[in-house]
Protein backbone atom coordinates (compact mmCIF):
# COMPACT_ATOMS: atom_id res chain seq x y z
CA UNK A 1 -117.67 -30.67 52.28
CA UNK A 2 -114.34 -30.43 50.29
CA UNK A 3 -115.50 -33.40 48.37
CA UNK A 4 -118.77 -32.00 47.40
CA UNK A 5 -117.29 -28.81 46.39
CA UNK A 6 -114.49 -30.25 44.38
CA UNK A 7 -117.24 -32.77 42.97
CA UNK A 8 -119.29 -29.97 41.82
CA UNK A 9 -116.45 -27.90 40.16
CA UNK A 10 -115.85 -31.36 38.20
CA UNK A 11 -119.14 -31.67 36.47
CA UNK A 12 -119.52 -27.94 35.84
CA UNK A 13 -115.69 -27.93 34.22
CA UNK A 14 -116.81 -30.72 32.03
CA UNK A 15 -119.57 -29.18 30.78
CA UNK A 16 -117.76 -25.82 29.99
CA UNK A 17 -116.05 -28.32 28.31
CA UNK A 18 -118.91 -29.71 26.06
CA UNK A 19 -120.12 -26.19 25.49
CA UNK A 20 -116.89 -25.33 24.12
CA UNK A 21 -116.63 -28.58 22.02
CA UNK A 22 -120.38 -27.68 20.50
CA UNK A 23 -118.90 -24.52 19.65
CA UNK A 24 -115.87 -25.12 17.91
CA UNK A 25 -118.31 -28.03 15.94
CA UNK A 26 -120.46 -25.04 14.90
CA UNK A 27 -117.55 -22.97 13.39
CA UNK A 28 -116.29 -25.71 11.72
CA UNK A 29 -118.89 -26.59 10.30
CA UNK A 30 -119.20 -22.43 8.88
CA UNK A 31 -115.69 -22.89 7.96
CA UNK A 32 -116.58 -25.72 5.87
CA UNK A 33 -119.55 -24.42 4.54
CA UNK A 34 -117.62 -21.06 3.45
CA UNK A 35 -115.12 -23.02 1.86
CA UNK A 36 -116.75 -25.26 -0.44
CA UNK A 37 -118.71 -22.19 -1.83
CA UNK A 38 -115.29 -20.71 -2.63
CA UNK A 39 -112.69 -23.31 -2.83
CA UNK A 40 -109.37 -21.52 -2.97
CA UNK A 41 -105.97 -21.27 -0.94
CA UNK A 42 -105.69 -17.90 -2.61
CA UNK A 43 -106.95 -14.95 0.04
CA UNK A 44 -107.16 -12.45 -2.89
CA UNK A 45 -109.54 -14.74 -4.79
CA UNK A 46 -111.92 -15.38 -2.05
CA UNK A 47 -115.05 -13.94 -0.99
CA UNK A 48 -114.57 -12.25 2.35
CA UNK A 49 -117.30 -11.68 4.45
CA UNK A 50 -118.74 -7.69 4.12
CA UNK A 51 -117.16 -5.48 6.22
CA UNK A 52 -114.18 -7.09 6.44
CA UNK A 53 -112.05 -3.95 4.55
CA UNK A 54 -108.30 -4.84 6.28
CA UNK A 55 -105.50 -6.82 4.59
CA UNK A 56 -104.49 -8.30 8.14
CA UNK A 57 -107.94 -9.51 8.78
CA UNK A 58 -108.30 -10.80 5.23
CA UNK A 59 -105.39 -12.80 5.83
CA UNK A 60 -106.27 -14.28 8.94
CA UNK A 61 -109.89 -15.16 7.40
CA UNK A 62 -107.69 -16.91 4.65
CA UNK A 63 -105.45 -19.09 6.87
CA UNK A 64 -108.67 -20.49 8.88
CA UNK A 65 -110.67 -20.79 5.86
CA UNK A 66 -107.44 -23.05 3.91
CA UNK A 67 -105.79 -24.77 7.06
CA UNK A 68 -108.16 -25.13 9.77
CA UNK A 69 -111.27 -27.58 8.13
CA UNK A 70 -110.70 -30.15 11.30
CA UNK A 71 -112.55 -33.85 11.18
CA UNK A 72 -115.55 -33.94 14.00
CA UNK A 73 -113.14 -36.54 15.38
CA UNK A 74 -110.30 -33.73 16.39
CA UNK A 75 -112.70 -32.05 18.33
CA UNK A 76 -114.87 -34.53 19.96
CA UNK A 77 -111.17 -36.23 20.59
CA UNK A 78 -111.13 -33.18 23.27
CA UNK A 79 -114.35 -32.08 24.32
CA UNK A 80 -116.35 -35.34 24.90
């Protein structure tokens, strides 16, 4: 029984796994998307999503938008 149990915890980790993978593949793919309508490492020159009124927030939205455009590769490297 131990085997079964341990067996089944396997498969559903794994797919957690792949869930999490198709994920992170569909906010890059926003982050991408968002970026090449407004190409710029500057936060103050980019277009920030409505709603989004503070300066610590802004920033954060800046550093995913400039550093965090991964290949499919990185995260299928992980989740696959």
């Amino acid at each position: 029984m131990t085997e079964e149990v341990r067996s089944r915890l396997e498969y559903h980790s794994s797919y957690l796994v792949e869930l999490l993978g198709n994920l992170f593949f569909a906010l890059n793919r926003l982050i991408i998307a968002r970026f090449e309508k407004n190409p710029t490492n500057r936060v103050t020159e980019m277009n920030v999503p409505a709603g989004v009124t503070s300066d610590v927030f802004r920033d954060l939205y800046g550093s995913v938008m400039v550093f965090k455009r991964y290949e499919d590769s990185r995260i299928s490297d992980y989740t696959r």
